[in-house]
N, C-alpha and C. Protein backbone atom coordinates (compact mmCIF):
# COMPACT_ATOMS: atom_id res chain seq x y z
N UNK A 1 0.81 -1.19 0.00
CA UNK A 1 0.00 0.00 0.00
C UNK A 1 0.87 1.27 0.00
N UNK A 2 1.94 1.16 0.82
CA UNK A 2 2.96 2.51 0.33
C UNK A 2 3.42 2.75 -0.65
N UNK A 3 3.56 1.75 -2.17
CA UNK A 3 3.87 2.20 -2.99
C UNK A 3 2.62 2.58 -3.60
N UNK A 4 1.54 2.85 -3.71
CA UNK A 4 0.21 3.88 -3.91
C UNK A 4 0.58 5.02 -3.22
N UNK A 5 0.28 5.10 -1.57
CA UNK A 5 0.05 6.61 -1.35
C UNK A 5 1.86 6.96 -0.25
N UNK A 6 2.80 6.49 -0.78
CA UNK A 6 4.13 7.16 -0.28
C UNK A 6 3.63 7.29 1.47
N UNK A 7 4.38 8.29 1.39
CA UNK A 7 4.02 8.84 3.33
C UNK A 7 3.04 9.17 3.80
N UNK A 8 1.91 9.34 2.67
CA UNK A 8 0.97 9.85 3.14
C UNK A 8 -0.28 9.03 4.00
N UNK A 9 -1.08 9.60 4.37
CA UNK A 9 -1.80 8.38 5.27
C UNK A 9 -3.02 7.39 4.29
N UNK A 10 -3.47 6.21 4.96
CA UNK A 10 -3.77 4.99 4.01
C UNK A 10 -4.98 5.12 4.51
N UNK A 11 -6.05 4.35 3.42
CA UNK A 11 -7.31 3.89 3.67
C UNK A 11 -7.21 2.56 4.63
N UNK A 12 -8.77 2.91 5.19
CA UNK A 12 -8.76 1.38 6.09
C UNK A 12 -8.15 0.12 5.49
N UNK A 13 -8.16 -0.59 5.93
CA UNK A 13 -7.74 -1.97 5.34
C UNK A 13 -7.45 -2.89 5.76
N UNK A 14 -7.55 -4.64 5.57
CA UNK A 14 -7.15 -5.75 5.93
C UNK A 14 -5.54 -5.67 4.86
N UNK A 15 -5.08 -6.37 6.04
CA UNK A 15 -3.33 -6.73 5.47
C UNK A 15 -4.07 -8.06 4.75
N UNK A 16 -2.95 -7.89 3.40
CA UNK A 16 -2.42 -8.79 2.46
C UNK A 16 -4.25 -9.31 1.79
N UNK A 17 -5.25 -8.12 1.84
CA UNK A 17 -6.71 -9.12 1.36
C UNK A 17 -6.72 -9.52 -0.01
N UNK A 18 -5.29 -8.99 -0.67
CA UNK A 18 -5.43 -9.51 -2.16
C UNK A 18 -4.68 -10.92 -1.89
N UNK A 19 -4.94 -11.88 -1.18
CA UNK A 19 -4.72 -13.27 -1.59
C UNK A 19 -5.96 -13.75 -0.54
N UNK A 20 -5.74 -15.46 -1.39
CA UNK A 20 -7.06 -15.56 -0.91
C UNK A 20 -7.30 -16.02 0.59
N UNK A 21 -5.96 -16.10 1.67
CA UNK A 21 -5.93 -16.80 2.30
C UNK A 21 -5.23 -15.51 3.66
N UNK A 22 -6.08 -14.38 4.03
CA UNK A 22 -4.93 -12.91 4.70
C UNK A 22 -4.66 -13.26 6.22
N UNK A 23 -3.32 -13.22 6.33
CA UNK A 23 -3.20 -13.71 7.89
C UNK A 23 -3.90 -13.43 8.30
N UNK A 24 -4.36 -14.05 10.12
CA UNK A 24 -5.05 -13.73 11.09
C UNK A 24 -4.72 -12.46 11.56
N UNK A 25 -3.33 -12.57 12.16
CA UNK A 25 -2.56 -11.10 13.11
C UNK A 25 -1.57 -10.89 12.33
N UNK A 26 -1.57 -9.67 12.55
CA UNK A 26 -0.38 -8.67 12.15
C UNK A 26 -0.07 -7.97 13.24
N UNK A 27 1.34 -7.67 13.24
CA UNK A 27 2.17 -7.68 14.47
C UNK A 27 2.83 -5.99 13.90
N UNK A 28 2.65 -5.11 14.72
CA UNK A 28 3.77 -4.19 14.29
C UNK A 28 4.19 -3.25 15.58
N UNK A 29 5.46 -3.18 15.25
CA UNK A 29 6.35 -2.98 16.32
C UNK A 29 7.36 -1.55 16.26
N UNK A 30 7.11 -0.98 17.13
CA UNK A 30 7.63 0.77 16.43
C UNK A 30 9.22 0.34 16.97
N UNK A 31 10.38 0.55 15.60
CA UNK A 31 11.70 0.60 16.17
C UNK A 31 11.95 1.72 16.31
N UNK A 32 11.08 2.72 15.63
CA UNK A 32 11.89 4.15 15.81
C UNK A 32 10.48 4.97 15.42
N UNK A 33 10.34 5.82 16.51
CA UNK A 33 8.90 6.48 16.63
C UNK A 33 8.90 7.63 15.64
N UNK A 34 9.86 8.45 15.26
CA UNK A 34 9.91 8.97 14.49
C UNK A 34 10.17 10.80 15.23
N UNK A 35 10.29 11.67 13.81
CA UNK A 35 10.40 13.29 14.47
C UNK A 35 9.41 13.85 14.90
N UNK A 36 7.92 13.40 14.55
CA UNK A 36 6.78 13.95 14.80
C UNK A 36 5.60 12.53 14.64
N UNK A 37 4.38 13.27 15.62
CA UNK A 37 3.71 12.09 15.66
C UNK A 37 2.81 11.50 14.52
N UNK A 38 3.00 10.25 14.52
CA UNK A 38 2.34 9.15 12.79
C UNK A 38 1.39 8.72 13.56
N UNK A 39 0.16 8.24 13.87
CA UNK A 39 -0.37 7.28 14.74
C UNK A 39 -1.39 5.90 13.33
N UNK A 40 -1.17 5.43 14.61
CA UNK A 40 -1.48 4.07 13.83
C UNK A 40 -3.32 3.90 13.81
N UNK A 41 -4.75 4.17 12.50
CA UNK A 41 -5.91 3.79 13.02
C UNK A 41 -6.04 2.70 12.89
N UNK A 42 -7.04 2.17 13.97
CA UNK A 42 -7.43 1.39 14.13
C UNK A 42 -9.09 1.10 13.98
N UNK A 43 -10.14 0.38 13.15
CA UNK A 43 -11.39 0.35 13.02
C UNK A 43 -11.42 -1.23 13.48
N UNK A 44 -12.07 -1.60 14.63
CA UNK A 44 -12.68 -2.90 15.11
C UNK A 44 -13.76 -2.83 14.98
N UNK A 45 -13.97 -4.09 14.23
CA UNK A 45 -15.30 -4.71 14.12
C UNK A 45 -16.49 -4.89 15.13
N UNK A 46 -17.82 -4.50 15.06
CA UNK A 46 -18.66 -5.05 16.11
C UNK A 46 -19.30 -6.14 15.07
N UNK A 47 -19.07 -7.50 15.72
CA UNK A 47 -18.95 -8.86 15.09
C UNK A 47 -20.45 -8.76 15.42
N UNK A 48 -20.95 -8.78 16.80
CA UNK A 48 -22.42 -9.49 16.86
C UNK A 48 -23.15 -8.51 16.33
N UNK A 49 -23.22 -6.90 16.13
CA UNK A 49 -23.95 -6.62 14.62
C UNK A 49 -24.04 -7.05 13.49
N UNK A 50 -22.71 -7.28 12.98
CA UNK A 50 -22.98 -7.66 11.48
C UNK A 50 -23.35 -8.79 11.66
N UNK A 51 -22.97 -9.63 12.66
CA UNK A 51 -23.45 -10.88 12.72
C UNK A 51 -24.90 -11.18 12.22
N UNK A 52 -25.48 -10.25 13.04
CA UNK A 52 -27.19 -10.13 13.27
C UNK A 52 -27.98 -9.54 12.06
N UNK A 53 -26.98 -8.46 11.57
CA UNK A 53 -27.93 -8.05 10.22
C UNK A 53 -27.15 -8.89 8.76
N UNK A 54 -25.77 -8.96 8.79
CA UNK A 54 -25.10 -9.52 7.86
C UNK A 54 -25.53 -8.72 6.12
N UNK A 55 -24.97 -7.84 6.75
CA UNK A 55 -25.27 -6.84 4.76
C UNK A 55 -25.13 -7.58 3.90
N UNK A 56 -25.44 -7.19 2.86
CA UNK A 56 -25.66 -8.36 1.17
C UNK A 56 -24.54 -7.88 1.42
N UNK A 57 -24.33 -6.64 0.95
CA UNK A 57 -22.92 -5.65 0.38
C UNK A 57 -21.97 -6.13 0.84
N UNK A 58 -21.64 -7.03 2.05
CA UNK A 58 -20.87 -7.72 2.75
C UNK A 58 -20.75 -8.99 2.04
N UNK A 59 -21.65 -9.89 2.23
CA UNK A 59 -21.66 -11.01 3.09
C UNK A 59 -21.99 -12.18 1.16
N UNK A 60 -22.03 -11.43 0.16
CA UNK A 60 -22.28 -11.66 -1.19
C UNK A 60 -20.94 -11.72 -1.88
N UNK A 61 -20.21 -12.66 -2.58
CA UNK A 61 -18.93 -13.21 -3.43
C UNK A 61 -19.21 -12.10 -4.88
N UNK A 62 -19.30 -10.87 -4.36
CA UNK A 62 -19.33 -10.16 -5.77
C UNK A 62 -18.07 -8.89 -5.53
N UNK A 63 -17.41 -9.87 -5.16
CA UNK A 63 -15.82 -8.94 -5.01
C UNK A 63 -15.16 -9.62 -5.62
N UNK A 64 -14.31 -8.84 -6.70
CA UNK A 64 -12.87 -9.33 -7.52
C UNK A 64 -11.33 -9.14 -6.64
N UNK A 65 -10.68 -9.36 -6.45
CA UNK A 65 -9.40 -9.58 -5.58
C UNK A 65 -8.15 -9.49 -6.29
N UNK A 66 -7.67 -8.75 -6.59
CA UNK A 66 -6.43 -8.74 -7.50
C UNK A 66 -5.22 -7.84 -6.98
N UNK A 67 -4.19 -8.13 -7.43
CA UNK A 67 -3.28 -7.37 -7.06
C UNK A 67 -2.29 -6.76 -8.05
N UNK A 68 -2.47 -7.24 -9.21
CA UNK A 68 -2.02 -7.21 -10.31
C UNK A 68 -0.58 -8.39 -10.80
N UNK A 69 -0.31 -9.08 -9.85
CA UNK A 69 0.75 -10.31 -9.70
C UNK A 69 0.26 -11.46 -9.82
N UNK A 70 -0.73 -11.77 -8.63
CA UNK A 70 -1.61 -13.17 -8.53
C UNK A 70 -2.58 -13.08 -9.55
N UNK A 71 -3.16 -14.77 -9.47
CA UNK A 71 -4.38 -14.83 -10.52
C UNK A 71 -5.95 -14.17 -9.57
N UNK A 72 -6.45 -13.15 -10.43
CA UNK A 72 -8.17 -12.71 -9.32
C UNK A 72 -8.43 -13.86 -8.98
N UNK A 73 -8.93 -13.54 -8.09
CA UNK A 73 -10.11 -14.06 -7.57
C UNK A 73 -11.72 -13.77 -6.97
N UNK A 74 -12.58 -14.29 -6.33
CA UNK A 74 -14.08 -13.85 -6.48
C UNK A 74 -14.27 -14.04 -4.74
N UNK A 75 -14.56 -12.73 -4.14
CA UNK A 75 -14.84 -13.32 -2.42
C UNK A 75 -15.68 -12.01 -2.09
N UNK A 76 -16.32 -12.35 -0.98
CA UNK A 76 -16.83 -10.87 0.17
C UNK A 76 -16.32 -10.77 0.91
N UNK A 77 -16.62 -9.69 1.15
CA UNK A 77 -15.80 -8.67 2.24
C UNK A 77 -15.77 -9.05 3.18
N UNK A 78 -17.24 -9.62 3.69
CA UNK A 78 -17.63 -10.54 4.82
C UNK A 78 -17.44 -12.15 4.87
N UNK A 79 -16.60 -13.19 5.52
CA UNK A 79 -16.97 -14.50 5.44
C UNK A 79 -17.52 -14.50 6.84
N UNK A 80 -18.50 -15.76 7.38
CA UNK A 80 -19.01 -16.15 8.39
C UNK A 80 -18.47 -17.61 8.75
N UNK A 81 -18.01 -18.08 9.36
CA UNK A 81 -17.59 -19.44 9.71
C UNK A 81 -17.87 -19.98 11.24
N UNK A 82 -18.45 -21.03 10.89
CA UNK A 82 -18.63 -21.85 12.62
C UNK A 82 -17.34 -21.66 13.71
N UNK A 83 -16.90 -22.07 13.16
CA UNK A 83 -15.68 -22.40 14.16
C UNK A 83 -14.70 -20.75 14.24
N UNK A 84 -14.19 -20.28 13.24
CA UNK A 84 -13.78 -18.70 13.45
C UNK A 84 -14.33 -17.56 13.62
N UNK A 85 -15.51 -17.82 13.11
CA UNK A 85 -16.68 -16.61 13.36
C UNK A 85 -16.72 -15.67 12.28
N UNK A 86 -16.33 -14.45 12.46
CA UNK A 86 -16.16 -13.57 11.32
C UNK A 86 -14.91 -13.26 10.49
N UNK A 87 -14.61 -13.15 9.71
CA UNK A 87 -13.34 -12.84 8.80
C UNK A 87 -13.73 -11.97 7.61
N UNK A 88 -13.16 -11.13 7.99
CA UNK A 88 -12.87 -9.33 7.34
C UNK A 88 -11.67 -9.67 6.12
N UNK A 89 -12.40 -8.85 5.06
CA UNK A 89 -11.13 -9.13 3.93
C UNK A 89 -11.52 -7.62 3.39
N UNK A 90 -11.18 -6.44 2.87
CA UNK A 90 -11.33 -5.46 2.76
C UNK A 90 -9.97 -4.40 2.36
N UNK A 91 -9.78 -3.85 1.00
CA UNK A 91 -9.02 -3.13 0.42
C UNK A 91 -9.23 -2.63 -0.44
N UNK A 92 -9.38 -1.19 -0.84
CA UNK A 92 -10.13 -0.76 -2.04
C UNK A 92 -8.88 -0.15 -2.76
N UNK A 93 -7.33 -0.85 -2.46
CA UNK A 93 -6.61 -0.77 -3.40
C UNK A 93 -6.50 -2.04 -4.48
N UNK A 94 -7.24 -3.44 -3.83
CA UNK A 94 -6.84 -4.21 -4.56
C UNK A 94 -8.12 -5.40 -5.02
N UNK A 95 -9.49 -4.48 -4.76
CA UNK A 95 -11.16 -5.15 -4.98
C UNK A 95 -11.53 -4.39 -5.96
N UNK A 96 -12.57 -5.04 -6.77
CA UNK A 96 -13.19 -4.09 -7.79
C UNK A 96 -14.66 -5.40 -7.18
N UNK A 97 -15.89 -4.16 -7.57
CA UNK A 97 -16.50 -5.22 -7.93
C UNK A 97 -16.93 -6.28 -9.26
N UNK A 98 -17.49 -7.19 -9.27
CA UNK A 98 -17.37 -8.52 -10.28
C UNK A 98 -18.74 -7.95 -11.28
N UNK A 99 -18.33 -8.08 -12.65
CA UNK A 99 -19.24 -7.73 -13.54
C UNK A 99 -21.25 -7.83 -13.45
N UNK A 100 -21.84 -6.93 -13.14
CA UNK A 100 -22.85 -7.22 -13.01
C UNK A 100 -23.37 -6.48 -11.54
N UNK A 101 -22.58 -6.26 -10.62
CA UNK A 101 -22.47 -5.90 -9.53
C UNK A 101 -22.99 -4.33 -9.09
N UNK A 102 -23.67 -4.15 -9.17
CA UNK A 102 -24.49 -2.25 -8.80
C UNK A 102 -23.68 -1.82 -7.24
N UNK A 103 -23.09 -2.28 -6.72
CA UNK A 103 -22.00 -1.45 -5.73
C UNK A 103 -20.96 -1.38 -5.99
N UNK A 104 -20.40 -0.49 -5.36
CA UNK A 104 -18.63 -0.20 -5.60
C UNK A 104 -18.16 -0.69 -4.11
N UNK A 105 -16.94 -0.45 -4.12
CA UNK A 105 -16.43 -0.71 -3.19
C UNK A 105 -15.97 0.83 -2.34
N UNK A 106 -16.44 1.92 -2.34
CA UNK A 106 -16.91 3.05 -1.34
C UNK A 106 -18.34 2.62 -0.52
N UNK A 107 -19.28 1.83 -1.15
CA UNK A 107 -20.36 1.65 -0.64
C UNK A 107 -20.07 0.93 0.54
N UNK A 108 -19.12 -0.30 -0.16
CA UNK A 108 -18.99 -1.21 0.52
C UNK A 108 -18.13 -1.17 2.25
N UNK A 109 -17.13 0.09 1.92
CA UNK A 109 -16.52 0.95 2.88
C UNK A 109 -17.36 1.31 3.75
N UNK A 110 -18.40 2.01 3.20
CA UNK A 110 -19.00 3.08 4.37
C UNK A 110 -20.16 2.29 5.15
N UNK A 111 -20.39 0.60 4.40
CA UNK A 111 -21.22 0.04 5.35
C UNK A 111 -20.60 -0.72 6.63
N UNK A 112 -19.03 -0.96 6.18
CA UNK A 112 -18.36 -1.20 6.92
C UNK A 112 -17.93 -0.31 8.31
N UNK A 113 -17.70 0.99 7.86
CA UNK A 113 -17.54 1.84 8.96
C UNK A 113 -18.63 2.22 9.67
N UNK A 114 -20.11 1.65 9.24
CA UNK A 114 -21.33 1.88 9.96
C UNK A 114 -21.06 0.53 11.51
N UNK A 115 -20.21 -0.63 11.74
CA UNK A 115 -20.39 -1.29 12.23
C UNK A 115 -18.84 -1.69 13.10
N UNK A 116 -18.10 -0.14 13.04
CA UNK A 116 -16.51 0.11 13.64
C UNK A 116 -16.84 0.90 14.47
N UNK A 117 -15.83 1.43 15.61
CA UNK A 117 -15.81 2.11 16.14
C UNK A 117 -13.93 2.21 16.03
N UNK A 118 -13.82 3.71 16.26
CA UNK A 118 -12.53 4.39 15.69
C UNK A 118 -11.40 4.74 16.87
N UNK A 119 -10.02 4.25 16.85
CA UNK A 119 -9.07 4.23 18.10
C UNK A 119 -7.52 4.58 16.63
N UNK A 120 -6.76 5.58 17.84
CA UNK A 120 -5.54 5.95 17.28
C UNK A 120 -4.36 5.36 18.56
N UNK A 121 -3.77 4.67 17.28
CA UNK A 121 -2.57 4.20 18.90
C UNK A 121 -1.54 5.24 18.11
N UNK A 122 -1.23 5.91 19.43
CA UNK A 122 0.41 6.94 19.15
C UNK A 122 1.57 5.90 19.41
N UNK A 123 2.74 6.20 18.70
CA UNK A 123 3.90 5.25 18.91
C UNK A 123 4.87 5.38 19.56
N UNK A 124 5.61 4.95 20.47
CA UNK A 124 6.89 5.14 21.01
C UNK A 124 7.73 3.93 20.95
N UNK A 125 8.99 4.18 20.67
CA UNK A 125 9.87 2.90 20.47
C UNK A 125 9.73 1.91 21.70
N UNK A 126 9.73 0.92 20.90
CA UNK A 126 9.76 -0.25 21.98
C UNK A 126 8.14 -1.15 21.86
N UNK A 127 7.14 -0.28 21.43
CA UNK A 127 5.59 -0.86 21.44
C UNK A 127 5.50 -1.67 20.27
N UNK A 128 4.42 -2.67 20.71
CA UNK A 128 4.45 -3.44 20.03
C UNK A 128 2.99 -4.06 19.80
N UNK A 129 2.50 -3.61 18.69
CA UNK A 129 0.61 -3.97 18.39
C UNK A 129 0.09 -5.11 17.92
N UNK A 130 -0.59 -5.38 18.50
CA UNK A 130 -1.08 -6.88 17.44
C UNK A 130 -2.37 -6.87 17.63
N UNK A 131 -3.11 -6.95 15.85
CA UNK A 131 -4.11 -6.77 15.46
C UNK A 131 -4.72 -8.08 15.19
N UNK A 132 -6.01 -8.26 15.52
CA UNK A 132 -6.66 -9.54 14.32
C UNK A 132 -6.84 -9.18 13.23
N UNK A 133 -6.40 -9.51 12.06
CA UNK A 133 -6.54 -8.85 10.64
C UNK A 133 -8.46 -9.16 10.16
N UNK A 134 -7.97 -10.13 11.07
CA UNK A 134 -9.83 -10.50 10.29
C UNK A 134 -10.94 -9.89 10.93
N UNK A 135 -10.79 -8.85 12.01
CA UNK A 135 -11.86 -8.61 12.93
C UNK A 135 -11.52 -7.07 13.26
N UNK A 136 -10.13 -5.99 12.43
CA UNK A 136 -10.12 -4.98 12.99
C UNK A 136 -9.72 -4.50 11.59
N UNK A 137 -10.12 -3.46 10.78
CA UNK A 137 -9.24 -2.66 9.69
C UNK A 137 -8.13 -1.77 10.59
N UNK A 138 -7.49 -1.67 9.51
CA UNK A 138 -6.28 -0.48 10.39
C UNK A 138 -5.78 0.25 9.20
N UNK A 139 -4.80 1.38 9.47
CA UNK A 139 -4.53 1.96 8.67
C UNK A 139 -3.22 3.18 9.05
N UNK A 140 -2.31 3.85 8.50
CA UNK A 140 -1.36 4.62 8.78
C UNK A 140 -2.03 6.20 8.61
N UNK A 141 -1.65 6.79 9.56
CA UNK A 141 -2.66 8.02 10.06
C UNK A 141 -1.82 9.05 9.36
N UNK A 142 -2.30 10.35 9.10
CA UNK A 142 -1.08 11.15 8.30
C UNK A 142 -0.28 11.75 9.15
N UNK A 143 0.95 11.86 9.11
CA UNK A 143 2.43 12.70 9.68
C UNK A 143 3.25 12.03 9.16
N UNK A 144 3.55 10.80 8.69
CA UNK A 144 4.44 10.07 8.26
C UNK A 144 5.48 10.88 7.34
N UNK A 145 5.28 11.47 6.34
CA UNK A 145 5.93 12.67 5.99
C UNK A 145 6.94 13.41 6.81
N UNK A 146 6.23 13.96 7.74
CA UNK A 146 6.97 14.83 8.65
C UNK A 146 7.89 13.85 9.46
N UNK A 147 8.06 12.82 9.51
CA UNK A 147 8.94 11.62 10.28
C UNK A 147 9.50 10.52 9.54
N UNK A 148 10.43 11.54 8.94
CA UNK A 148 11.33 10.39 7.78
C UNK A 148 11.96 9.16 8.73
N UNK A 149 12.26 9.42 9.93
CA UNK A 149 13.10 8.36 10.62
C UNK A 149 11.91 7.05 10.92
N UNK A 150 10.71 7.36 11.13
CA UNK A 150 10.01 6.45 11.80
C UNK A 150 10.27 5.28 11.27
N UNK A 151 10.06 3.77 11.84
CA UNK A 151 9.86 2.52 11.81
C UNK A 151 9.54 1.99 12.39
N UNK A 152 8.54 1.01 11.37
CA UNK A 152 7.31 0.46 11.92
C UNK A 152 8.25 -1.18 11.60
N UNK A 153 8.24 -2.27 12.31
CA UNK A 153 8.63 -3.50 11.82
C UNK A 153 7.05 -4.45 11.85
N UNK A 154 6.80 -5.46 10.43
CA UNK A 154 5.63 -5.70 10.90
C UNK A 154 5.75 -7.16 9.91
N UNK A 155 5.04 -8.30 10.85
CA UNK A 155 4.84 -9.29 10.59
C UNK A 155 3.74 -10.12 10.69
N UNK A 156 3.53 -11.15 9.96
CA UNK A 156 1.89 -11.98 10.16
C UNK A 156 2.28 -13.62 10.77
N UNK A 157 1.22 -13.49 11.13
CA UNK A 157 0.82 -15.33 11.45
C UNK A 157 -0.54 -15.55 11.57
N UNK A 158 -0.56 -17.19 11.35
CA UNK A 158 -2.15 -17.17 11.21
C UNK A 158 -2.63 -17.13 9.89
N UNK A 159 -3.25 -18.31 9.33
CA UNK A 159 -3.76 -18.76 8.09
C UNK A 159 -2.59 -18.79 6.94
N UNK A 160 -1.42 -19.66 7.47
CA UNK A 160 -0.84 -19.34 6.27
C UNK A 160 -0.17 -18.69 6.04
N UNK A 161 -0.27 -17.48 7.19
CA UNK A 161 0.71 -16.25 7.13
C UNK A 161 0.37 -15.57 5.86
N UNK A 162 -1.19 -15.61 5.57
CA UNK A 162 -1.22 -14.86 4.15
C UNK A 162 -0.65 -15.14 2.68
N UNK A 163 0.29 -16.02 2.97
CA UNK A 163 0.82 -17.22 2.14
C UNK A 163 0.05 -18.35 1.09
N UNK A 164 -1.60 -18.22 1.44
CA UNK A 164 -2.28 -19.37 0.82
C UNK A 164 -2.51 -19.07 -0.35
N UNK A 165 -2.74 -20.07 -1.28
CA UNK A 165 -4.20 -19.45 -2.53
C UNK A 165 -4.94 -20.40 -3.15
N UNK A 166 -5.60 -19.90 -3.58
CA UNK A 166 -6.63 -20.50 -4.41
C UNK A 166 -7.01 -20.57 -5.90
N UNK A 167 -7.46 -21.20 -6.15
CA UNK A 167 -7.69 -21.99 -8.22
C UNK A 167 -8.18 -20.72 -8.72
N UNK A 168 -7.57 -20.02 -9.34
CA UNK A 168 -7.68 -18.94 -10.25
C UNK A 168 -9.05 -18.56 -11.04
N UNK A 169 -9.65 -17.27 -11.11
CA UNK A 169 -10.71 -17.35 -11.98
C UNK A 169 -10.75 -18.08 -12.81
């Protein structure tokens, strides 16, 4: 996603949702907080809403998945599973919707942020965050610019480590 928007700050998003398989957690760890403050957002899911209403706009395989490397693929934003519960896949750098489809993926955003509630973690060296990828969007807040030194170190586990895929359109 930084080679799209450089320093500047990012749309919500699940790590790695252009494959078909996006780690669970993502881990990131400030080595160097930087000259001025970057903060990290954070959007968590309220699971037993969507649970309960479960949007089409969600919860419907009329999302394309691409990244321009891998072969597309076809998923929603929303999966539901017995045993994991909810799993969040969400990036409107790397979804279009699938031919035939009357939403975009802004729609699909803003029904999402109808069912978040919004947290900024500030950074200081030494912290260390760990997200469920499948149950929280996150995103890089703007100052990053102004803090050429900052570093963020960041790693996954969980499903594969984002590593999986699946049989090609």
């Amino acid at each position: 996603m930084s080679s799209l928007f450089g320093t500047d700050a990012q749309p919500m998003h699940t790590d790695r949702a252009h494959v078909p398989h996006p780690p669970r957690y993502v881990f990131l760890e400030c080595i160097e907080q930087g000259e001025s403050a970057c903060s990290t957002h954070l959007w968590p899911l309220d699971c037993g809403g969507l649970l309960m209403d479960r949007p089409s706009i969600l919860t419907h395989p009329q999302w394309v998945f691409h990244d321009g490397v891998r072969s597309p693929f076809y998923g929603s934003v929303l999966e539901i599973h017995r045993q994991s519960g909810i799993k969040i896949r969400y990036d409107s750098c790397c979804m279009k919707a699938a031919s035939g489809c009357r939403a975009n993926v802004e729609d699909a955003g803003a029904v999402l942020d109808r069912y978040t509630k919004r947290f900024a973690v500030e950074w200081v060296k030494g912290a260390l965050l760990i997200i469920d990828n499948w149950r929280c969007l996150h995103a890089r807040g703007p100052g990053s610019a102004a803090s050429p030194s900052r570093r963020l170190r960041r790693w996954f586990t969980g499903e594969n480590n984002g590593l999986g895929e699946r049989p090609a359109l």
